[in-house]
Protein backbone atom coordinates (compact mmCIF):
# COMPACT_ATOMS: atom_id res chain seq x y z
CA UNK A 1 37.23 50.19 11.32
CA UNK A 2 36.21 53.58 10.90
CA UNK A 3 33.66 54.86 13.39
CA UNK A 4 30.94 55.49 11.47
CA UNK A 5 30.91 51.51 10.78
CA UNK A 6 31.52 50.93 14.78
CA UNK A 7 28.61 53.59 15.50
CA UNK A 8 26.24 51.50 12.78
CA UNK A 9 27.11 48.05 14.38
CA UNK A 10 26.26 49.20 17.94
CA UNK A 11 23.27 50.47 17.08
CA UNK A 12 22.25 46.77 16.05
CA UNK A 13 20.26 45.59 12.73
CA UNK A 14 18.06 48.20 11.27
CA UNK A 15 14.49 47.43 10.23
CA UNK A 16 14.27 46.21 6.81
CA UNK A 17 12.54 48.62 4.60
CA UNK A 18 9.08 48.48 3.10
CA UNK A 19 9.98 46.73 0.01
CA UNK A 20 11.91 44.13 1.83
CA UNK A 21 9.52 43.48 4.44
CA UNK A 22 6.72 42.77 1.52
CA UNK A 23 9.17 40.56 -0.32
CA UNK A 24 9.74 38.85 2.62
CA UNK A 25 5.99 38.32 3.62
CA UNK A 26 5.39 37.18 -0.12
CA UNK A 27 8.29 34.64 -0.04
CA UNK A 28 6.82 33.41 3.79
CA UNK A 29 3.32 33.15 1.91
CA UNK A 30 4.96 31.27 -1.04
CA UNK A 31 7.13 28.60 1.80
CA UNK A 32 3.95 28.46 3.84
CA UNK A 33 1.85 27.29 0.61
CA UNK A 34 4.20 25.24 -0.61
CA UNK A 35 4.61 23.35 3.46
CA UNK A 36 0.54 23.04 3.48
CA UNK A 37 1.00 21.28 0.05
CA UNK A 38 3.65 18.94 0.67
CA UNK A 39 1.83 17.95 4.39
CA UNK A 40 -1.73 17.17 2.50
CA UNK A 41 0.40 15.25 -0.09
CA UNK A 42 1.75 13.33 2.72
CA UNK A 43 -1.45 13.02 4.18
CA UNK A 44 -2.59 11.59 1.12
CA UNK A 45 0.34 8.93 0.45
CA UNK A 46 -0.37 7.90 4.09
CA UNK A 47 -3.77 7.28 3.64
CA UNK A 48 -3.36 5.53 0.45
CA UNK A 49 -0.93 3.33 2.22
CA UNK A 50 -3.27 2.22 4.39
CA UNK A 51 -6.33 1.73 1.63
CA UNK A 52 -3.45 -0.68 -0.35
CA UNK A 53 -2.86 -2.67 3.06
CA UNK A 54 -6.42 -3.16 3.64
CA UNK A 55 -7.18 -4.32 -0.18
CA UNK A 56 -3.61 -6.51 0.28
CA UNK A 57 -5.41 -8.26 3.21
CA UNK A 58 -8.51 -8.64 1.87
CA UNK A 59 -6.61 -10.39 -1.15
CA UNK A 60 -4.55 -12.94 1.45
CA UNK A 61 -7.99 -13.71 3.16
CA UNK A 62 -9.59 -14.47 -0.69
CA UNK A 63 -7.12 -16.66 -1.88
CA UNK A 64 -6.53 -18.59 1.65
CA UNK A 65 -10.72 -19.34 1.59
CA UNK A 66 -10.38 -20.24 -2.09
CA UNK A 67 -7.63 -22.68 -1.68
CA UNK A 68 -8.79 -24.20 1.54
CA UNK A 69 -12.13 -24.35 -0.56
CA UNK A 70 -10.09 -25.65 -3.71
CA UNK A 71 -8.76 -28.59 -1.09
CA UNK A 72 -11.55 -29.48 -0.29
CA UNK A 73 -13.13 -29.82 -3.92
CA UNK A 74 -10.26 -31.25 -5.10
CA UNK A 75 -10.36 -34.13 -2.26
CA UNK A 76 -14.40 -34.78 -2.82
CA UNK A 77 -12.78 -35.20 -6.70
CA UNK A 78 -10.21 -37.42 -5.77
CA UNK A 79 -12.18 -39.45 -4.09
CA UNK A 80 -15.26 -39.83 -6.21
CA UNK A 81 -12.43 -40.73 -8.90
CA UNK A 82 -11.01 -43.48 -6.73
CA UNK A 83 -14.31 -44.88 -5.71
CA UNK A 84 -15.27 -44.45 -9.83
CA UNK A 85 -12.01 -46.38 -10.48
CA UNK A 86 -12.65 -49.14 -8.12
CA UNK A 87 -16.30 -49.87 -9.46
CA UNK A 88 -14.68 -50.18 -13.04
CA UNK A 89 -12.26 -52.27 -11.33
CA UNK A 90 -15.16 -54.74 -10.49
CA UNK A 91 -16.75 -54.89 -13.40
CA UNK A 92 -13.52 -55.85 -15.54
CA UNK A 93 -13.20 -58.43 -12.60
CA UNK A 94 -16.52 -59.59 -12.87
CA UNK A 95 -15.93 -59.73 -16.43
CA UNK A 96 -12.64 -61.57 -16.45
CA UNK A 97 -14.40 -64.49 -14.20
CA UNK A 98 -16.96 -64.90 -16.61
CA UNK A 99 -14.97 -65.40 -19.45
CA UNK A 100 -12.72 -68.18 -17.56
């Protein structure tokens, strides 16, 4: 190497100069924007996450009440159809002895 290099190299990095330093600053500005951005965006998607598992559990606990409601409906059916059955039951009995 020739000295001059040796002599540049001990003397360790020089400061950048005034047009580099501004670039710099403008790119930190410019990563530092762009950092805040992506962290409310991912404060955003986190917070939606949680709104869609609330309304996701608020669904489950609709549709279990409606179908333990729909059960029960469907058995007061059931059985009013049964009973309804029976009584028509009767009466064709009732009739059929009266025509022997």
């Amino acid at each position: 190497m020739l000295p001059r290099q040796l002599d540049s190299l001990r003397a360790g990095p020089t400061p950048p100069a005034p047009a580099a330093a501004s670039s710099h600053q403008a790119q930190l500005s410019t990563l530092a924007s762009a950092i805040e951005a992506d962290h409310n965006a991912i404060e955003a998607l986190l917070k939606r996450r949680v709104y869609v598992r609330h309304c996701m559990w608020n669904e489950m606990l609709f549709l279990f009440r409606s179908t333990s409601l729909l059960k029960a409906t469907f058995r007061k059916w059931v059985a009013e159809e049964v009973e309804s059955g029976e009584g028509l039951g009767r009466v064709w009995k009732g009739l059929e002895e009266d025509l022997v």
